[in-house]
Structure formats: structure tokens, C-alpha cells
C-alpha atoms as a PDB file:
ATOM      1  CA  UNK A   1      26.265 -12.133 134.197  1.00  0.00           C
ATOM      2  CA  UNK A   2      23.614 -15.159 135.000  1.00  0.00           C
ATOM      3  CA  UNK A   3      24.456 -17.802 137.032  1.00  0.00           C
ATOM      4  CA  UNK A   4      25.525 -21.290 135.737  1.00  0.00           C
ATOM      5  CA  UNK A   5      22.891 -23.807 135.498  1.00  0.00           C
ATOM      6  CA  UNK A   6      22.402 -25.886 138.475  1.00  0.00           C
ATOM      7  CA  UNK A   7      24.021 -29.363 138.503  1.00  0.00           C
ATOM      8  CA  UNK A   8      23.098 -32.550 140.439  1.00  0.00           C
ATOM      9  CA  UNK A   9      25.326 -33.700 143.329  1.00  0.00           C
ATOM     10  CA  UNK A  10      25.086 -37.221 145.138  1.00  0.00           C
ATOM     11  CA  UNK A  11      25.405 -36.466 148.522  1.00  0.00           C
ATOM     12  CA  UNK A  12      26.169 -39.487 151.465  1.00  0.00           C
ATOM     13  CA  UNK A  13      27.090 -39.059 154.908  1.00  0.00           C
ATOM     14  CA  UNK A  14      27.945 -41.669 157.458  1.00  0.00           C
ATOM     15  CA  UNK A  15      28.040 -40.693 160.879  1.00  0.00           C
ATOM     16  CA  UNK A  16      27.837 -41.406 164.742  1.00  0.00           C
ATOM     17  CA  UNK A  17      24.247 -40.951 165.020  1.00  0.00           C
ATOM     18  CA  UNK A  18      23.154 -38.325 167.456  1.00  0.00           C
ATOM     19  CA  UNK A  19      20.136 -35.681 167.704  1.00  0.00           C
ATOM     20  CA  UNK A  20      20.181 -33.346 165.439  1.00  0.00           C
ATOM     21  CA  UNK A  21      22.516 -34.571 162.827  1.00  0.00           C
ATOM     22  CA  UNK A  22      19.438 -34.914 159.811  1.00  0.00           C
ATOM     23  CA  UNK A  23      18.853 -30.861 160.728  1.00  0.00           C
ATOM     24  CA  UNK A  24      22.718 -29.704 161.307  1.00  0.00           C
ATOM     25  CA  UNK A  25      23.312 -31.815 157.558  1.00  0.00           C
ATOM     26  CA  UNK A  26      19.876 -30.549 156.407  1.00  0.00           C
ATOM     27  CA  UNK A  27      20.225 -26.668 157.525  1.00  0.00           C
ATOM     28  CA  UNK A  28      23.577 -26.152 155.854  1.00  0.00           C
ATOM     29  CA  UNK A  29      22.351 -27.592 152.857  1.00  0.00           C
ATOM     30  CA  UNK A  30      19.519 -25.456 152.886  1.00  0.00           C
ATOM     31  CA  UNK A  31      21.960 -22.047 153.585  1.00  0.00           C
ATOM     32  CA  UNK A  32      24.004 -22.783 150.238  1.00  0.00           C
ATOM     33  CA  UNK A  33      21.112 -22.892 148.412  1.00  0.00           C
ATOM     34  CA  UNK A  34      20.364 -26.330 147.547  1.00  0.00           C
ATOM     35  CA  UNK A  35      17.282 -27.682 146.505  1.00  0.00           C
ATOM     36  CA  UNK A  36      17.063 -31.201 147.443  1.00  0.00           C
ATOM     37  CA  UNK A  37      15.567 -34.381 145.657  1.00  0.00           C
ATOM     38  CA  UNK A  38      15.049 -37.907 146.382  1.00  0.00           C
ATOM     39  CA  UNK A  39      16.562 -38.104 149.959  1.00  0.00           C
ATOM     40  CA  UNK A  40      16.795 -40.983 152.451  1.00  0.00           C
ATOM     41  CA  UNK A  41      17.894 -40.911 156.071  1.00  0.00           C
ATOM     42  CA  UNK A  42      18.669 -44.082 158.262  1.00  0.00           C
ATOM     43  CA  UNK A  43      20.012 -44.950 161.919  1.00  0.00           C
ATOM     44  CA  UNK A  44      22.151 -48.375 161.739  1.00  0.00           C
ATOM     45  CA  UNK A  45      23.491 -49.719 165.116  1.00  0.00           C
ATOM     46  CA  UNK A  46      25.294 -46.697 166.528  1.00  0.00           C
ATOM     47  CA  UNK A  47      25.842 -45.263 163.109  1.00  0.00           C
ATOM     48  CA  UNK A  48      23.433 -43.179 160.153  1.00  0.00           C
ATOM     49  CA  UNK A  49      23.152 -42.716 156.913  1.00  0.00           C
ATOM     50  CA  UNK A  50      22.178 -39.819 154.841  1.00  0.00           C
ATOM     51  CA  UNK A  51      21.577 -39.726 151.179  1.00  0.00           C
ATOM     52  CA  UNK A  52      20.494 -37.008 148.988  1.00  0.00           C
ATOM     53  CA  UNK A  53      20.565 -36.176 145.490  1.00  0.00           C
ATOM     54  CA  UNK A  54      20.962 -32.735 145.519  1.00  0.00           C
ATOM     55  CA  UNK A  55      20.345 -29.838 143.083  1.00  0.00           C
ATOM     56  CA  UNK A  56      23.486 -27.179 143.668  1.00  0.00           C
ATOM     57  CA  UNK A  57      23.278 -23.549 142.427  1.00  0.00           C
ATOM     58  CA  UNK A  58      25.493 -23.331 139.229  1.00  0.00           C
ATOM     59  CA  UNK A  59      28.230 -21.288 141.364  1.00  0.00           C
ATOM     60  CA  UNK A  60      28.426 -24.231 144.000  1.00  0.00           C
ATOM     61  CA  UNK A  61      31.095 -27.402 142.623  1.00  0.00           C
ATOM     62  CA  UNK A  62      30.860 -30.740 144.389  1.00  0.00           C
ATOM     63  CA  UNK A  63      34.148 -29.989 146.297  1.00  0.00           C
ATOM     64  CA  UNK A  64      33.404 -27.068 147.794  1.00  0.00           C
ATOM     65  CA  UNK A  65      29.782 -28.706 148.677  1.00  0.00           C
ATOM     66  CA  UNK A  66      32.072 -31.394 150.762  1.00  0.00           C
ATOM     67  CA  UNK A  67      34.426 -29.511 152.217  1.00  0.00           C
ATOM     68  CA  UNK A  68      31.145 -27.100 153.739  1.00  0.00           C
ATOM     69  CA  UNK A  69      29.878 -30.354 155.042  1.00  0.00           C
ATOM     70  CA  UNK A  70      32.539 -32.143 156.387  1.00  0.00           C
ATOM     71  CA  UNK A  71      33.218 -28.709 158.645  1.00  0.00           C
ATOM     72  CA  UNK A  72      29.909 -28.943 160.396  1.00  0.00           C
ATOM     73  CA  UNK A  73      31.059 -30.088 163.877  1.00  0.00           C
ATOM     74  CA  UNK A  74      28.279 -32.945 163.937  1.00  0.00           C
ATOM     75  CA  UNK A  75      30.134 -34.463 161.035  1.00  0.00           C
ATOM     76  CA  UNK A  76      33.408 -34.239 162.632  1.00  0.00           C
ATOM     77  CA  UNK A  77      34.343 -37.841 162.366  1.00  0.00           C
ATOM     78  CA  UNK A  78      32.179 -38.403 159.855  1.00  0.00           C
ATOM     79  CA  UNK A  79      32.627 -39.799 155.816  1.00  0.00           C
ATOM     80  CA  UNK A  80      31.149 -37.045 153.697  1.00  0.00           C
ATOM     81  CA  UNK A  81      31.585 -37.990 150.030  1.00  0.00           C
ATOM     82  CA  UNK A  82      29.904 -35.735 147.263  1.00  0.00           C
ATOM     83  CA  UNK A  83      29.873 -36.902 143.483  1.00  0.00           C
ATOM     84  CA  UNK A  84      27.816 -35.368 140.168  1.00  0.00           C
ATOM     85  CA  UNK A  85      24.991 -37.322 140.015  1.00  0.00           C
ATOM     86  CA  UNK A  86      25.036 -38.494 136.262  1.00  0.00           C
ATOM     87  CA  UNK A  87      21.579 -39.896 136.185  1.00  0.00           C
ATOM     88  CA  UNK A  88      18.192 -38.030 135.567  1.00  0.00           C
ATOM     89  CA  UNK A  89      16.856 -37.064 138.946  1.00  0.00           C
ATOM     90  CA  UNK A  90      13.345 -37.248 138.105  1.00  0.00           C
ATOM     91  CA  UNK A  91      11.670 -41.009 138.469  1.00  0.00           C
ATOM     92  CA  UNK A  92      10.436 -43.179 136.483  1.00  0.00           C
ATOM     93  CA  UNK A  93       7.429 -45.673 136.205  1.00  0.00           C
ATOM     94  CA  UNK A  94       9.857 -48.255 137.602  1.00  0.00           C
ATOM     95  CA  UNK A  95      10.210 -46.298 140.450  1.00  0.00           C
ATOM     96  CA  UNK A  96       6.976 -45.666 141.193  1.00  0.00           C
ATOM     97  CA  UNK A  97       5.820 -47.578 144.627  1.00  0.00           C
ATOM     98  CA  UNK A  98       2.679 -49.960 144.161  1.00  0.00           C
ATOM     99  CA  UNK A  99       3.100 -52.183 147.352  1.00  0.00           C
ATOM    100  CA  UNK A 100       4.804 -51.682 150.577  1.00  0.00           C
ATOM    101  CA  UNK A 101       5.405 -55.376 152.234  1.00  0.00           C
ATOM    102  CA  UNK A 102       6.494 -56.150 155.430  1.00  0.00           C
ATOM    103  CA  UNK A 103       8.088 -59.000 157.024  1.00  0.00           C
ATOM    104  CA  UNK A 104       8.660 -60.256 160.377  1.00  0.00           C
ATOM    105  CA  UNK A 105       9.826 -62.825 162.521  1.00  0.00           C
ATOM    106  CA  UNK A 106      13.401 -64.960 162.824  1.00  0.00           C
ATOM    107  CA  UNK A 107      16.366 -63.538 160.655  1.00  0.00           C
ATOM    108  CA  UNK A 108      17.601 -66.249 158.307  1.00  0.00           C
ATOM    109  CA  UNK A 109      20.509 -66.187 155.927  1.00  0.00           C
ATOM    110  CA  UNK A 110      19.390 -65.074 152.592  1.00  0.00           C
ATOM    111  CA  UNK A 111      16.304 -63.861 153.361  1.00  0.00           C
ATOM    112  CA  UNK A 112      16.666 -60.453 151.698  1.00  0.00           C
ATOM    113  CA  UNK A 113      18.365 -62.629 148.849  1.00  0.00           C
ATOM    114  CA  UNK A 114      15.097 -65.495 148.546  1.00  0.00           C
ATOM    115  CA  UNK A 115      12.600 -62.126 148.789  1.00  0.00           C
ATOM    116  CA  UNK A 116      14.703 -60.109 146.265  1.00  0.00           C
ATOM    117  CA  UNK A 117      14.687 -63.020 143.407  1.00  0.00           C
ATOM    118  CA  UNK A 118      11.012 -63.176 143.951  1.00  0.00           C
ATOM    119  CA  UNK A 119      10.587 -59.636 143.226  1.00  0.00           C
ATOM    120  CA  UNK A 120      13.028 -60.286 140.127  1.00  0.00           C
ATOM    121  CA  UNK A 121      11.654 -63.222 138.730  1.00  0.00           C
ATOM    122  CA  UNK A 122       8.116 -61.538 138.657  1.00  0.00           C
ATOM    123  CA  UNK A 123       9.465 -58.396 137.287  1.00  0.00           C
ATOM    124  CA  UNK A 124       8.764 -56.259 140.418  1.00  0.00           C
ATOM    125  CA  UNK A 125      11.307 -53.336 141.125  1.00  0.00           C
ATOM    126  CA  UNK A 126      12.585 -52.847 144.443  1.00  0.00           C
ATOM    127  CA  UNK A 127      12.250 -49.200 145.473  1.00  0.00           C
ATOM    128  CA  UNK A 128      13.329 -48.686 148.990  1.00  0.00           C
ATOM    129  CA  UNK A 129      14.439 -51.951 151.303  1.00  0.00           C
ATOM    130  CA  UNK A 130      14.797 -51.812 155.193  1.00  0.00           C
ATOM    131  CA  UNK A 131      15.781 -54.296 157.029  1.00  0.00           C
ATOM    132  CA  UNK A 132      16.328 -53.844 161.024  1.00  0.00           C
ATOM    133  CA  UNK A 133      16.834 -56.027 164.094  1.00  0.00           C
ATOM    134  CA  UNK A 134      14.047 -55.430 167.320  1.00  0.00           C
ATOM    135  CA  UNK A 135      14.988 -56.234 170.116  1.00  0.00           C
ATOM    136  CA  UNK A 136      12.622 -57.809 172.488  1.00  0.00           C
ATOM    137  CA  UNK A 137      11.597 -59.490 175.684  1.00  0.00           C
ATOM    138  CA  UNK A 138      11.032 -62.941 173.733  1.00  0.00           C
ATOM    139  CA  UNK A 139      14.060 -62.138 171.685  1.00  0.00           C
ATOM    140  CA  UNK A 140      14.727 -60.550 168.892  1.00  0.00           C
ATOM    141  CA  UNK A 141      12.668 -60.263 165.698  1.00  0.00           C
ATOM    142  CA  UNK A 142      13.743 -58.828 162.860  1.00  0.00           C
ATOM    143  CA  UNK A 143      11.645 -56.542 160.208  1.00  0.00           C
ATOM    144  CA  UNK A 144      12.244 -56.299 156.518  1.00  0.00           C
ATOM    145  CA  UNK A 145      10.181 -54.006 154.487  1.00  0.00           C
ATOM    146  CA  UNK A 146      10.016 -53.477 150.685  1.00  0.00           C
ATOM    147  CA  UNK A 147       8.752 -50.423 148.563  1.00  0.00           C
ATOM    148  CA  UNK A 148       8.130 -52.086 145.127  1.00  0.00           C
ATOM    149  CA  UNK A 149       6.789 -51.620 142.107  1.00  0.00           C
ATOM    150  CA  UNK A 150       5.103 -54.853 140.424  1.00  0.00           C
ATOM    151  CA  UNK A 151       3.680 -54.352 137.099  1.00  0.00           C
ATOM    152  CA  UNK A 152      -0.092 -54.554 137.453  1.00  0.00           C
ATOM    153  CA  UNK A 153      -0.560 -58.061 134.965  1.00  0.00           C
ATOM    154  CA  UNK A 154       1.562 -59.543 137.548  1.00  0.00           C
ATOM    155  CA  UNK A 155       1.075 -58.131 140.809  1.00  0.00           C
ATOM    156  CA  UNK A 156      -1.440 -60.940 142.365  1.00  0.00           C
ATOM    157  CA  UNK A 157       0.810 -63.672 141.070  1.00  0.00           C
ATOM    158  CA  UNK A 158       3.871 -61.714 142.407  1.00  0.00           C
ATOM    159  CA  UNK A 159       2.293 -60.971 146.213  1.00  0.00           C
ATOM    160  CA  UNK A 160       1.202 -64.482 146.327  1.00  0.00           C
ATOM    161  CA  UNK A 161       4.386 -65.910 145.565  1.00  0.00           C
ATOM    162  CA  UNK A 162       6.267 -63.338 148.103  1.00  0.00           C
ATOM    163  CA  UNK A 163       3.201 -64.801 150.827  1.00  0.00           C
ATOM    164  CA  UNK A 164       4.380 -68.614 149.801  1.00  0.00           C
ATOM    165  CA  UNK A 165       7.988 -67.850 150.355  1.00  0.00           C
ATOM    166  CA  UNK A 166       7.499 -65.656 153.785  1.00  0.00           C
ATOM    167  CA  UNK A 167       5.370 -68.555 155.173  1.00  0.00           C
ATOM    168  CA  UNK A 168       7.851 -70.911 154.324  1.00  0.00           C
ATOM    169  CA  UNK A 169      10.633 -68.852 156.618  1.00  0.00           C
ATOM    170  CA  UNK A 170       7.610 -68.816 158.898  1.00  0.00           C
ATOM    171  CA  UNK A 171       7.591 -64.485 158.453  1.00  0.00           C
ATOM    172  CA  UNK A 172       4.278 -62.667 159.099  1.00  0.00           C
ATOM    173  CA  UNK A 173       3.609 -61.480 155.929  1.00  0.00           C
ATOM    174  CA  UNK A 174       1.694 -58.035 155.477  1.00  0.00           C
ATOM    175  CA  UNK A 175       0.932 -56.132 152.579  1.00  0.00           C
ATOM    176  CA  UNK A 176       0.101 -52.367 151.364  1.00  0.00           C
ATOM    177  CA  UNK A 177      -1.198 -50.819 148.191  1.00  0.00           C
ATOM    178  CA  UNK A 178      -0.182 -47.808 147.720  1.00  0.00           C
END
């Protein structure tokens, strides 16, 4: 008898981050059989995140898939949640990464909020966002960078207007095409 056609899980994890947690998480994955797509991994404070859609054999259910997880000891404490993925796991032109800007400086209020609306109002999708505090010796600076995708009419218009807006939060501004 064939086996059931696979299925798409979301898989997210947060845990106490520690060595070896992205290849304990990674590894079991791997032994059930599970091919995995878009995946993202991030520390946060003392904490991390892991996110991965996920494609599951067709004899492997979302349940089971959580309950193999949430036994590895690195994920004792840990929130393992694993839902069907309803959404088609292959990208789309949206999704595509054209720039890669990166910001630096003071943290403000609302700076990820002014950035984001200038992204928005030029029609530029957000792809991936980071946003992390660095400690230093003449305090702390904090980086944002954004994996977007501008539509090419309006890219110029769009990287000049995030420029205006950085340099009036007094952020270095720097910019990638990919």
C-alpha cells in the first residue's frame, strides 16, 4: 500500500537558548523524515526561536510530530507548537528579496513602525526583519535589518525615501541589492 502524500506542518519552538539546540531540533527532524522548507532560526535575550515549515511523510500527523519534539531533552522546558501549514510553501514574486537594508544607531519608539509604512506606502514587501540591541563600550546601538522586495518602477524612489527617514532618526543607513 503507498504512503499518504506528504502534508505541510508549521513548526515553532521557543526555548532557553543553548549550543546545540538548532542541531538536537534539526537532527530529529531529519530522523522522521522531514524535508524542510523556508526555515528561520533566532537567539533573543536568553531565549530562541525556531521556525520551519516543514514537509512530513504522509504517515507522520502534526501531533505525533510535537509530541517527538517536545521529548528531546534540549526542549525540555520549551513551547513546541506544530500546526498544518495551510498556505502554499513555495514563494512568490512578493517574496522574492531585492534589497537588504540596514540600520544603525539609537533605538527610538516606532522605528520599526516609521521604516515599515515606508516600505508600505511604496509598495515594498517586507521579507525577513531583525532587529537586535549591541551592546557596547559607548553604549548601546541597536541594528535593524530588512529583506524586502520593492517593485523595480519604484525601488529608487522607495530607498531614497527609507535614506530620508533613517537620517532623520540620525540611523546609518546602508543598502544591498541582492
Amino acid at each position: 500500500m503507498p504512503s499518504a502524500k506528504p502534508s505541510l506542518a508549521l513548526v515553532s519552538i521557543l526555548a532557553a537558548d543553548r549550543v546545540g539546540l538548532v542541531s538536537a531540533i534539526a537532527g530529529r527532524l531529519y530522523d522522521l523524515g522531514i524535508n524542510l522548507r523556508d526555515t528561520t532560526f533566532a537567539a533573543m535575550g536568553q531565549g530562541a526561536e525556531f521556525s520551519a515549515v516543514c514537509e512530513l511523510p504522509g504517515d507522520l500527523g502534526t501531533a505525533e510530530l510535537e509530541r517527538e519534539l517536545a521529548a528531546l531533552p534540549e526542549l525540555a522546558e520549551a513551547r513546541v507548537d506544530v500546526t498544518e501549514y495551510e498556505y502554499e510553501a513555495t514563494p512568490g514574486p512578493e517574496s522574492l528579496v531585492t534589497h537588504t537594508i540596514e540600520l544603525s544607531g539609537g533605538d527610538q519608539l516606532g522605528l520599526i513602525a516609521r521604516l515599515a509604512e515606508v516600505f508600505r506606502e511604496y509598495g515594498a514587501n517586507i521579507v525577513r526583519l531583525e532587529a537586535q540591541t549591541i551592546p557596547g563600550s559607548g553604549g548601546d546601538r541597536y541594528m535593524t535589518r530588512f529583506a524586502v522586495a520593492i517593485p523595480p518602477a519604484r525601488a529608487e524612489i522607495c530607498l531614497s525615501a527609507v535614506a530620508n527617514t533613517a537620517g532623520s532618526l540620525r540611523l546609518d543607513c546602508s543598502v544591498e541589492e541582492a
